[in-house]
Each structure stands twice: as C-alpha cells, then as structure tokens.
C-alpha atoms as a PDB file:
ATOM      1  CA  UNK A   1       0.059 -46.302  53.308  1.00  0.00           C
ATOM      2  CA  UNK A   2       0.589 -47.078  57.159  1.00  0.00           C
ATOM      3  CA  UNK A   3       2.898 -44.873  58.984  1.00  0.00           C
ATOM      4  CA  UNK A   4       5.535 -47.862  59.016  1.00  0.00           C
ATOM      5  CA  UNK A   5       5.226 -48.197  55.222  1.00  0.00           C
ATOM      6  CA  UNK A   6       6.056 -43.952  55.309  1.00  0.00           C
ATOM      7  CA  UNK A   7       8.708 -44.394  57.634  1.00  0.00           C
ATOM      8  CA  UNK A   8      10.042 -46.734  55.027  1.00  0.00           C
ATOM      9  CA  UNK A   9       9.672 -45.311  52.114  1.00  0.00           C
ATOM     10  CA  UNK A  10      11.327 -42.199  53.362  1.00  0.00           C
ATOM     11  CA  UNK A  11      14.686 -43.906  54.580  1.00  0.00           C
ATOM     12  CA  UNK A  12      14.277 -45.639  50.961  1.00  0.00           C
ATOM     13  CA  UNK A  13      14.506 -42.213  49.169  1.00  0.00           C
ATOM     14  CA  UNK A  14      18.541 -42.277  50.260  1.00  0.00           C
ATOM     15  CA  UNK A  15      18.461 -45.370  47.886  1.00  0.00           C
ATOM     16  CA  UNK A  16      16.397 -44.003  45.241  1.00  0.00           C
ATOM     17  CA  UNK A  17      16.863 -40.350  45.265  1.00  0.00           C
ATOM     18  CA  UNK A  18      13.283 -40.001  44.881  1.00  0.00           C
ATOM     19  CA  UNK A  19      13.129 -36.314  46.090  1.00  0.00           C
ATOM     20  CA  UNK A  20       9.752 -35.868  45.254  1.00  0.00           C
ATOM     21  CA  UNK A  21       9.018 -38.614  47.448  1.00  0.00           C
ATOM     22  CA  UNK A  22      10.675 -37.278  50.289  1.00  0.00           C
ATOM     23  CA  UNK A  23       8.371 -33.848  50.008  1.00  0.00           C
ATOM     24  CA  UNK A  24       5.857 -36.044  49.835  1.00  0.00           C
ATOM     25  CA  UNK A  25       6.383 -37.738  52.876  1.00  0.00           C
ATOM     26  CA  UNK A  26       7.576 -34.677  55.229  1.00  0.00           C
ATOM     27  CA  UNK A  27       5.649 -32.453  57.214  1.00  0.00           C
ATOM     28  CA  UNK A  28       7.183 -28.904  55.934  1.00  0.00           C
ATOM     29  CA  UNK A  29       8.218 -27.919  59.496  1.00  0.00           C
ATOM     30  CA  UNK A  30       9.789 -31.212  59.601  1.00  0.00           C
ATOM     31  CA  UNK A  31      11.914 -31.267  62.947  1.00  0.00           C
ATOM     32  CA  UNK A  32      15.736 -33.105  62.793  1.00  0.00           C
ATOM     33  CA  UNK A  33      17.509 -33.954  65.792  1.00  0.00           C
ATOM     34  CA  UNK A  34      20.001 -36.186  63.967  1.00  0.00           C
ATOM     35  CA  UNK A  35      23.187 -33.345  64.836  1.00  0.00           C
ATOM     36  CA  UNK A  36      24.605 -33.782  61.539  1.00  0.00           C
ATOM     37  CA  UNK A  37      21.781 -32.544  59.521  1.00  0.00           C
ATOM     38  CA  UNK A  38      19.776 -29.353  59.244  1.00  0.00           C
ATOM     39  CA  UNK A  39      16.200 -29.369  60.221  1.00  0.00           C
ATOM     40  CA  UNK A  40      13.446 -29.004  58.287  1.00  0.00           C
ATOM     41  CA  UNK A  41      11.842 -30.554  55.302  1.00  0.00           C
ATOM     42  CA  UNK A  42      14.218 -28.554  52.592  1.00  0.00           C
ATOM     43  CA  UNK A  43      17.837 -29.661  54.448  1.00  0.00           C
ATOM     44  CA  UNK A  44      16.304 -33.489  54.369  1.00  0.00           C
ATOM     45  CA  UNK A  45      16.227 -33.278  50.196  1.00  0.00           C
ATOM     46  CA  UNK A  46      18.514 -31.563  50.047  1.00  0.00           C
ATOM     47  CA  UNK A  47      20.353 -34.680  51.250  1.00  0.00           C
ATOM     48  CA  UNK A  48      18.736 -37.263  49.412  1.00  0.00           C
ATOM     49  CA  UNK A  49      19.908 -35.065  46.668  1.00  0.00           C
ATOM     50  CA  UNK A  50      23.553 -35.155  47.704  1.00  0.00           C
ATOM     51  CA  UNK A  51      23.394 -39.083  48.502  1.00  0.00           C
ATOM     52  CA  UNK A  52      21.629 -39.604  44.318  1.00  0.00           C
ATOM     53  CA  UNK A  53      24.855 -37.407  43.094  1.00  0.00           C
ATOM     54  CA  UNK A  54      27.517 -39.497  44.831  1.00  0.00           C
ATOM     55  CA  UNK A  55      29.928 -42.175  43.244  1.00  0.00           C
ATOM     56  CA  UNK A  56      28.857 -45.144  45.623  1.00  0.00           C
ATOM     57  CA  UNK A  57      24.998 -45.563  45.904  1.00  0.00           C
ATOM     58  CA  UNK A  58      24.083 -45.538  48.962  1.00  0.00           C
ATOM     59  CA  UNK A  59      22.177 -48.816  50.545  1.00  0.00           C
ATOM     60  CA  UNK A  60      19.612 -49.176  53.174  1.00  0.00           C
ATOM     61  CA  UNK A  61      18.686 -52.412  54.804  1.00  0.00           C
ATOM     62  CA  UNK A  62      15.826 -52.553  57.164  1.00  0.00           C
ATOM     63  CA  UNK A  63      16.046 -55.530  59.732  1.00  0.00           C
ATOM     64  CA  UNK A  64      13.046 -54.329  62.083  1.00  0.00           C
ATOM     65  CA  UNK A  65      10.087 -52.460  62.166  1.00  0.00           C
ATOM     66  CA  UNK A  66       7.521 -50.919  64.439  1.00  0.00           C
ATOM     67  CA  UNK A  67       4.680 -48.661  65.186  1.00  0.00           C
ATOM     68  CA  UNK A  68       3.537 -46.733  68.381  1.00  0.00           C
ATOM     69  CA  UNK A  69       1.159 -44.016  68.322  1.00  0.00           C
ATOM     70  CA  UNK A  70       1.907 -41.570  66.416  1.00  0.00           C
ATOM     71  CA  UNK A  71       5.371 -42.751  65.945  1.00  0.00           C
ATOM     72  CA  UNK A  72       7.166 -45.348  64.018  1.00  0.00           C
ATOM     73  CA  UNK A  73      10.542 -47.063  65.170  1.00  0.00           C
ATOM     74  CA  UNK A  74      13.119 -48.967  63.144  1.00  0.00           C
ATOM     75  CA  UNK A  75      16.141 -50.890  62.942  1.00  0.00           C
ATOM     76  CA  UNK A  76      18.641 -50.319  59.817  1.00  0.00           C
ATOM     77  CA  UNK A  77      21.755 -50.992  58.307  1.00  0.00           C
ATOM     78  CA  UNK A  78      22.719 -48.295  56.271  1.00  0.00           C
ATOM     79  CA  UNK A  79      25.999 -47.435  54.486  1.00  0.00           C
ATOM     80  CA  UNK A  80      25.782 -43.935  53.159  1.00  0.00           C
ATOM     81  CA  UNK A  81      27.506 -43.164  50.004  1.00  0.00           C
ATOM     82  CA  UNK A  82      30.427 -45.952  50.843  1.00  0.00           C
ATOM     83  CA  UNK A  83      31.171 -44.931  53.714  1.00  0.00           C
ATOM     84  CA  UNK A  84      31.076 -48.059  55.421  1.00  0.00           C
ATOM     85  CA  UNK A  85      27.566 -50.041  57.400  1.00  0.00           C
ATOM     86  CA  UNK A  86      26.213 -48.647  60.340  1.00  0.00           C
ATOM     87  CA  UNK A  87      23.480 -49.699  62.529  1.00  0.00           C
ATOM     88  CA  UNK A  88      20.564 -47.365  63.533  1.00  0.00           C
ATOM     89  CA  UNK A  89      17.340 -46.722  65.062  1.00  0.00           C
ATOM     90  CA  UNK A  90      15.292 -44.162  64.184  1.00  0.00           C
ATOM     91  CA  UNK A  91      12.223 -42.733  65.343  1.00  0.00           C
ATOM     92  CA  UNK A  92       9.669 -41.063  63.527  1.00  0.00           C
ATOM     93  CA  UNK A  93       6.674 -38.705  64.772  1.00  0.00           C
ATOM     94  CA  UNK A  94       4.002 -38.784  62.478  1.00  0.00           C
ATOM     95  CA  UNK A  95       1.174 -35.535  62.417  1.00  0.00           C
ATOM     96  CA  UNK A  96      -2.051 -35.184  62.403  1.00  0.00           C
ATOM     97  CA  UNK A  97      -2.135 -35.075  58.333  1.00  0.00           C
ATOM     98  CA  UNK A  98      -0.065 -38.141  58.349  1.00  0.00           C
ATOM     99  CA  UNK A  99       2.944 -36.362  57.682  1.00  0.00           C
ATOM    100  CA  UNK A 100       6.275 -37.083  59.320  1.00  0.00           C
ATOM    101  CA  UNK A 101       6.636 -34.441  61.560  1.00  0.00           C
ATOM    102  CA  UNK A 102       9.888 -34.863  63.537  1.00  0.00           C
ATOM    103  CA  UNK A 103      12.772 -37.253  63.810  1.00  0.00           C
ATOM    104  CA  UNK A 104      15.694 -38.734  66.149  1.00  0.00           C
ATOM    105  CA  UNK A 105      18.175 -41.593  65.785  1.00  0.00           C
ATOM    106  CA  UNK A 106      20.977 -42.942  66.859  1.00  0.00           C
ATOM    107  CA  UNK A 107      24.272 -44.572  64.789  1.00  0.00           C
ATOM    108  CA  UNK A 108      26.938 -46.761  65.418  1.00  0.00           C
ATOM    109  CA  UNK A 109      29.875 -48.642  62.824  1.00  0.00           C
ATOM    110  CA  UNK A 110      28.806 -52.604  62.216  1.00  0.00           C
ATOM    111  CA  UNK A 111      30.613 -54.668  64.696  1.00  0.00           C
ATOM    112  CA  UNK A 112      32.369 -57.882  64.682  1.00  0.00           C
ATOM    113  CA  UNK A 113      30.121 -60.416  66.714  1.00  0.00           C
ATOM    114  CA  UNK A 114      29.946 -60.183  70.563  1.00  0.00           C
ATOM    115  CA  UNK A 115      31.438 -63.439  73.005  1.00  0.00           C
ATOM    116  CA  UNK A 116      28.392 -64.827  72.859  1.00  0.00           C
ATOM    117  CA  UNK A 117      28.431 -64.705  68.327  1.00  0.00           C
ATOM    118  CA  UNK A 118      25.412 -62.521  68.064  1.00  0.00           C
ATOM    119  CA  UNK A 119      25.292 -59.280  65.695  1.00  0.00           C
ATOM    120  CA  UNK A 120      23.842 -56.282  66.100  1.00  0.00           C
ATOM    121  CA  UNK A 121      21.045 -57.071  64.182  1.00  0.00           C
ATOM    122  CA  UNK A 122      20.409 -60.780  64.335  1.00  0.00           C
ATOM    123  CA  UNK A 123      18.139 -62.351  66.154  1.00  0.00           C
ATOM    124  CA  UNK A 124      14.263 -63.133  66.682  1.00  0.00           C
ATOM    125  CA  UNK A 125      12.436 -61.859  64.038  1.00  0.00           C
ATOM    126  CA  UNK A 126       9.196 -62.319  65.022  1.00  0.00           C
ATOM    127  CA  UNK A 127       7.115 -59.709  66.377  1.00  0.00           C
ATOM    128  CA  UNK A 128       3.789 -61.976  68.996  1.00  0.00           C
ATOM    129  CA  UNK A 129       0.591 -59.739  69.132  1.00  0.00           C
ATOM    130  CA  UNK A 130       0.897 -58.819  73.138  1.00  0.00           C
ATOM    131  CA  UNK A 131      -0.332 -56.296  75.160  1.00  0.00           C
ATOM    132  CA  UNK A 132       2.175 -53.520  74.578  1.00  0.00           C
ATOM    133  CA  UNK A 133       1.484 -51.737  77.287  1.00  0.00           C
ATOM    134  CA  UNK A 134       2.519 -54.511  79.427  1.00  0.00           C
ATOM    135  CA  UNK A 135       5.726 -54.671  76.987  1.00  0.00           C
ATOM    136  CA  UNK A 136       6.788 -51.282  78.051  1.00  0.00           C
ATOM    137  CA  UNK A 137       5.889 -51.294  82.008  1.00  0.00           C
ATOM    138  CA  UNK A 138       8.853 -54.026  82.050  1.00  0.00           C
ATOM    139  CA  UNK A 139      10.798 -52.173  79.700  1.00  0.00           C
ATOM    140  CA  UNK A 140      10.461 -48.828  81.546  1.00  0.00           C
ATOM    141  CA  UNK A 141      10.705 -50.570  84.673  1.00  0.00           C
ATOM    142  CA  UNK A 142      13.815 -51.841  84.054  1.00  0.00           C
ATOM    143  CA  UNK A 143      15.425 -48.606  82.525  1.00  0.00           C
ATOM    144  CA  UNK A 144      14.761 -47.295  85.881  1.00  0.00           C
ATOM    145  CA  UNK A 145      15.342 -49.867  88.257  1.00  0.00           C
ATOM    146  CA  UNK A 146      18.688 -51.663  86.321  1.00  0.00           C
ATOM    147  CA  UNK A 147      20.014 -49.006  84.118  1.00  0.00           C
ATOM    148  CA  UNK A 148      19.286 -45.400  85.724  1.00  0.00           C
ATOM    149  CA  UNK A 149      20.060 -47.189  89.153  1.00  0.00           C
ATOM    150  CA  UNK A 150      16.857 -46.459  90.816  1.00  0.00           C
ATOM    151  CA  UNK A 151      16.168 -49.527  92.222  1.00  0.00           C
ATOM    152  CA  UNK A 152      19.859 -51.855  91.501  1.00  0.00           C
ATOM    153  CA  UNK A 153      18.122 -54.354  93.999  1.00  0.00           C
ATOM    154  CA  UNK A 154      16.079 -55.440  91.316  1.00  0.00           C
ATOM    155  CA  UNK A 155      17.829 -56.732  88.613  1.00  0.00           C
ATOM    156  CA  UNK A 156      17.603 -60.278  88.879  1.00  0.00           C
ATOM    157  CA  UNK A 157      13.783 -59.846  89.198  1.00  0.00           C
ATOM    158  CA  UNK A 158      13.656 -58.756  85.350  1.00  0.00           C
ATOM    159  CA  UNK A 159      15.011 -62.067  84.159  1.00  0.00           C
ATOM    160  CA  UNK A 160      14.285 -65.799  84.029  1.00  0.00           C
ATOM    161  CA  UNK A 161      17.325 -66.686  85.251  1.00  0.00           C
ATOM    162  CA  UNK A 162      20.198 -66.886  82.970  1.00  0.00           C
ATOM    163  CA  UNK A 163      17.888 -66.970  80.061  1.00  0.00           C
ATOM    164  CA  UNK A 164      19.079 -63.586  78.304  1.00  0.00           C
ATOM    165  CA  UNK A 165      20.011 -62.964  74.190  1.00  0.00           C
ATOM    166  CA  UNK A 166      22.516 -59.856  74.343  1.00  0.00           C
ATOM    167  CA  UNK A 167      23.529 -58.228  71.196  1.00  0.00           C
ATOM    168  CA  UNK A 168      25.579 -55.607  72.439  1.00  0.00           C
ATOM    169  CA  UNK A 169      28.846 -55.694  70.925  1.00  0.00           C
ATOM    170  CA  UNK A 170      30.601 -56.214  73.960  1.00  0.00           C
ATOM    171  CA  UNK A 171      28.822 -58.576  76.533  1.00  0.00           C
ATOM    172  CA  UNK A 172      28.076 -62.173  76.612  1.00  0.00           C
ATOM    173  CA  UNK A 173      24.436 -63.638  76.734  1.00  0.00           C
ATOM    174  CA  UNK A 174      22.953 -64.553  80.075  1.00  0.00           C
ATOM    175  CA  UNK A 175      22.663 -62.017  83.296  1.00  0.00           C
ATOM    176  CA  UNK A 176      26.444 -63.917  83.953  1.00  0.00           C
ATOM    177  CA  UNK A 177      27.555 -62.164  80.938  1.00  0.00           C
ATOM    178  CA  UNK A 178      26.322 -58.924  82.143  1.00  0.00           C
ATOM    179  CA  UNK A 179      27.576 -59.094  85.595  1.00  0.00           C
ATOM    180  CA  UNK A 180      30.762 -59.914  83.996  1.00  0.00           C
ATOM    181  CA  UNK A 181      30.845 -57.051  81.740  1.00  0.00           C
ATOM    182  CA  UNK A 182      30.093 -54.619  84.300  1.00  0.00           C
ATOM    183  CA  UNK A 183      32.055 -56.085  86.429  1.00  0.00           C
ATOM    184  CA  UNK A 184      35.203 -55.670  83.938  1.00  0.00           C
ATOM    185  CA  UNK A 185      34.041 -51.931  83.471  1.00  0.00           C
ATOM    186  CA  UNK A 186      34.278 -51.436  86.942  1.00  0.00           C
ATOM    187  CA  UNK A 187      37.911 -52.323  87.229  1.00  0.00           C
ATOM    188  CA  UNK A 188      38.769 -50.133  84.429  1.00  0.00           C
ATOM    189  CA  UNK A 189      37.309 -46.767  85.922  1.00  0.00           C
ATOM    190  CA  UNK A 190      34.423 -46.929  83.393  1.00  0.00           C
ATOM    191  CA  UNK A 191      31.176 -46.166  84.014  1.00  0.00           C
ATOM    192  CA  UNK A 192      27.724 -45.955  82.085  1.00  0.00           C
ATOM    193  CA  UNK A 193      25.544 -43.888  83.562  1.00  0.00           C
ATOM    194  CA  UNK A 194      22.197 -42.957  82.215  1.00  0.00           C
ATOM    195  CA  UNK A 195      20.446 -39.839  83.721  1.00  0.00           C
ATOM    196  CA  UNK A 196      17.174 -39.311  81.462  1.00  0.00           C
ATOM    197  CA  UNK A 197      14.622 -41.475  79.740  1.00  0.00           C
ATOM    198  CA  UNK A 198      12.643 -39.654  76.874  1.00  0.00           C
ATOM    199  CA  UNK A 199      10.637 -42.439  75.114  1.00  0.00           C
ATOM    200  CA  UNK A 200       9.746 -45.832  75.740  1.00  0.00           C
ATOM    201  CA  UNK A 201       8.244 -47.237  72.398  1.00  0.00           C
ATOM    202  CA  UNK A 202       6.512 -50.331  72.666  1.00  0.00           C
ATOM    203  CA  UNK A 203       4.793 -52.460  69.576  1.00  0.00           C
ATOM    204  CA  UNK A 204       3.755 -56.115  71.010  1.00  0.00           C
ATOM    205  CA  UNK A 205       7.038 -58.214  73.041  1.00  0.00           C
ATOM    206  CA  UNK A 206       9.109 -55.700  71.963  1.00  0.00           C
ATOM    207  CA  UNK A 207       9.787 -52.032  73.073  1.00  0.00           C
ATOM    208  CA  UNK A 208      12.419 -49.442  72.383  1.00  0.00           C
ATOM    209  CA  UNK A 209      13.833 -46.874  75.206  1.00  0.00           C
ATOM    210  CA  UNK A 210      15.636 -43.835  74.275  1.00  0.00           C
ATOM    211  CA  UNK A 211      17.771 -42.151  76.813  1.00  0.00           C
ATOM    212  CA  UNK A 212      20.986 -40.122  77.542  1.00  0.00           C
ATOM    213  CA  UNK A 213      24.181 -40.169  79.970  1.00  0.00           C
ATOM    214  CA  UNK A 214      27.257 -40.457  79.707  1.00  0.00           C
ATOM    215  CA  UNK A 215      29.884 -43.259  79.265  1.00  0.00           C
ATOM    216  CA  UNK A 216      33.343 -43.522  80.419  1.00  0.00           C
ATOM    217  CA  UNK A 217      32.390 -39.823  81.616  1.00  0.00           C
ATOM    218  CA  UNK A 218      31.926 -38.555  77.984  1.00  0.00           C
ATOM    219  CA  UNK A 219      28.153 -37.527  76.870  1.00  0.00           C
ATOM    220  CA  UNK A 220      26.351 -40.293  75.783  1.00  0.00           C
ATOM    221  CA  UNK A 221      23.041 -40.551  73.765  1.00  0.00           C
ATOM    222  CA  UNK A 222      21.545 -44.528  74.492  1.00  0.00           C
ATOM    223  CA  UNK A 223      19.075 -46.570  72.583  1.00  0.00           C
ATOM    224  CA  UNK A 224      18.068 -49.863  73.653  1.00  0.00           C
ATOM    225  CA  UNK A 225      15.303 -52.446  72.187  1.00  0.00           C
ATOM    226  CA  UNK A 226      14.467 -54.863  74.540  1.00  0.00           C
ATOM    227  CA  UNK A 227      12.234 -57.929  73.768  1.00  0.00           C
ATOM    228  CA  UNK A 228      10.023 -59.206  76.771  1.00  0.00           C
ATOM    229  CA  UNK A 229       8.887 -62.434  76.930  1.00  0.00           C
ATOM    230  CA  UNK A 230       6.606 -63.868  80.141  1.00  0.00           C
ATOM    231  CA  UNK A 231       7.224 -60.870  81.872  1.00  0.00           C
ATOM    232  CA  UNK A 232      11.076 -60.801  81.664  1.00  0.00           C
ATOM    233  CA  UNK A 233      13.770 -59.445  79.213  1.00  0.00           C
ATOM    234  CA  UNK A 234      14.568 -61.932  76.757  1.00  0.00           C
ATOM    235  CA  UNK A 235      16.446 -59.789  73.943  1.00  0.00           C
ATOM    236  CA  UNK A 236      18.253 -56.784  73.759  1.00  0.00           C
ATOM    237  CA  UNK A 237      19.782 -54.989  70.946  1.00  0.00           C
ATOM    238  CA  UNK A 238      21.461 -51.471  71.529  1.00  0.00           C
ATOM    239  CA  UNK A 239      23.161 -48.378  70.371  1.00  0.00           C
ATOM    240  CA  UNK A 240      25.499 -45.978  72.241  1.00  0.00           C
ATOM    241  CA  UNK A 241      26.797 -42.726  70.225  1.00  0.00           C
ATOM    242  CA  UNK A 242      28.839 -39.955  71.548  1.00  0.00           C
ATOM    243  CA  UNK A 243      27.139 -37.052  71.862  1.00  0.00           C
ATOM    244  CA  UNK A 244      28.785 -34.289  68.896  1.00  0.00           C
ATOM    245  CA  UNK A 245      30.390 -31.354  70.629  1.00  0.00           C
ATOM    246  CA  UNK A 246      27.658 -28.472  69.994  1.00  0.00           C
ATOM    247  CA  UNK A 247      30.074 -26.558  67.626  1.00  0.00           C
ATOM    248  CA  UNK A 248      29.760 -29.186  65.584  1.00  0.00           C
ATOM    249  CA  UNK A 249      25.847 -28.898  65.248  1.00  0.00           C
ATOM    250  CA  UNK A 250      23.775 -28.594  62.385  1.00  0.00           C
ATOM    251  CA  UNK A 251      20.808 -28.010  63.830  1.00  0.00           C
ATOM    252  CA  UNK A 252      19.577 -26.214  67.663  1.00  0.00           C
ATOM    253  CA  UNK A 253      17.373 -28.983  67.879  1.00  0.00           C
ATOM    254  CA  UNK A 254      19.307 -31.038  70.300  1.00  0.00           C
ATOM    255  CA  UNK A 255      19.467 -35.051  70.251  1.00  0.00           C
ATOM    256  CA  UNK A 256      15.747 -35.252  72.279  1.00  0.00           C
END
C-alpha cells in the first residue's frame, strides 16, 4: 500500500470499526494533535471502538487526496456517529517503517454554498503532474505576502486578474470578491490575522498551508488548499476552527 492508500484506510476504520486495522496502520507512539482526542496509538482504537458501538454509523467521504514526503494530506466529509457533516483536512506523518506516526487536522460544520454557489468541497478534481515545488513557492509566497501581511503590496501579483474559484463559505469568486469580503470585515471590527505558518504541503498544482492566528481576536487554527495554475492561484478551499480553550484538552500535544 502507498502512504495515501494508509492514510485512507485508517480514516475508513471509523466506518468499519476495523480495530485491528487501525493497529495495523499506527506507529505505537502515534502522536494526536486533534484537541479532542488522546494521543497515542491505544486512545485512536479506542475510538474507532466507540464510533463501531454507536446507534448511527458513522460515514466518511473522501473528496481529495495527496502525498508529500513523508506525509499524506486529505480532504473529507465526515459525519461522526450522526452528529451532523463536517469538512476536514488532515495530515498524516508517515515513519520510517511506514507507519503513521503523527497527525493534525482541522474541522468545520458543512455550509450552505458561498455568493458565488460553490461548496466546500466542489470543484476541480483533477490533480496535473507539475513541479510541486514550484506549486508551493507560490503557495508559501502568498501565505506570506497576502495572508501574514508581509508583503500586502503584492496581492494582485498572485492572480490572473479576476480569474479566482473561492470556496470559502463566505466570499465571492474573483480577487473583487475578496476585496469585498475584507473590505466588509473591516467595517465590522473583524480581523483575520495569521501569525505562523507550519507546513506548506504541495502534491502537483495543488498545495496545502497550515497555519494559526486569530480571527475576530479569538485563537484561530487556519488551513487553506490552494490550487496554482500558470503561476497564479486559481482555487482555494479552506478551514478556520477555533482554537479549544486548553482545559478542554485531551492531549499536551498542542494543534502544531
């Protein structure tokens, strides 16, 4: 199996409450930075078990999938035990055994479509066999320029014009839309700030950046795909969650 077809099957063991699958899969000093779990490879059964004992099964949906490295990153709908669809991305470090060593993610409620009528999730499909490293110097690039504010000079230099897919639930396509949308956050004492970058993932036009902030002044934990084409941001799909007040913590491990 590829590490993408691991990364799979493990999400897949909420589904089929394969728990000997899931030991199969995990590194023993598997490390969780999803808040809401305990960490290591024990606490992760332990909740497949829980999810195979409850009255609504629990469904998974993969919509995207890629590999970096030694990690693997996807995009899924999930609705765990009935408690309603969520989108995620989740990122998986892989060891040198080819066990998954370590994990993060990030999880937000299905929305309704955005102004523009794009989902979450929809979308190109279609991954083109580019040079990802040239994927994720636009990618990072932009994170720092655009989004941590490095460089705000430079936005318009990251896209073909108005030629922009959003998916974020609340902003229109187009660098218009976004203007507009920032714009409108402006005038309501909102800001999104993001401070740190940890990981820029790239596989081919695509590449994944995983950073932290805060929004509206409250901690914020931000994952963005973006898909480049020709050297400028085409696509970009994202999820924002509020960072869990550390009482609330299952594990030390920290969201990065």
């Amino acid at each position: 199996m590829t590490n993408k077809e691991k990364a799979l099957a493990l999400i897949g063991t909420f589904v089929s409450g394969d728990t000997a699958k899931a030991k199969e899969l995990l590194a023993t000093s598997y490390i969780q930075h999803n808040l809401a779990f305990g960490t290591g490879a024990d606490a992760f059964v332990a909740a497949v078990e829980g999810l195979a004992q409850a009255p609504v099964k629990t469904t998974v949906n993969n919509i995207r999938a890629f590999e970096d490295g030694d990690k693997v990153f996807l995009q899924t709908v999930y609705n765990f035990a009935g408690a309603g669809e969520q989108v995620g991305f989740d990122v998986f470090r892989f060891d040198a055994d080819g066990k998954i060593a370590e994990h993060w993610d990030n999880l937000a409620d299905k929305a309704a479509p955005n102004p523009s009528g794009h989902t979450q999730i929809d979308g190109t499909l279609e991954k083109k066999d580019v040079d990802k490293e040239e994927t994720r110097k636009v990618v990072a690039g932009f994170v720092g320029d655009v989004l941590r504010g490095e460089n705000p000079d430079k936005l318009t230099s990251y896209y073909d014009g108005d030629k922009y897919i959003q998916h974020n639930t609340s902003i229109a396509d187009g660098l218009s839309g976004l203007g507009a949308a920032l714009e409108a956050m402006a005038k309501q004492g909102i800001s999104m700030v993001y401070n740190k970058t940890h990981m820029v993932l790239a596989d081919g036009d695509y590449a994944l950046a995983c950073s932290e902030g805060t929004f509206g002044g409250v901690p914020t934990t931000y994952y963005d795909l973006f898909r480049v084409e020709n050297g400028f941001i085409a696509e970009h799909w994202d999820v924002m969650e509020t960072l869990a007040d550390k009482s609330t913590w299952a594990n030390e491990n920290g969201k990065f």
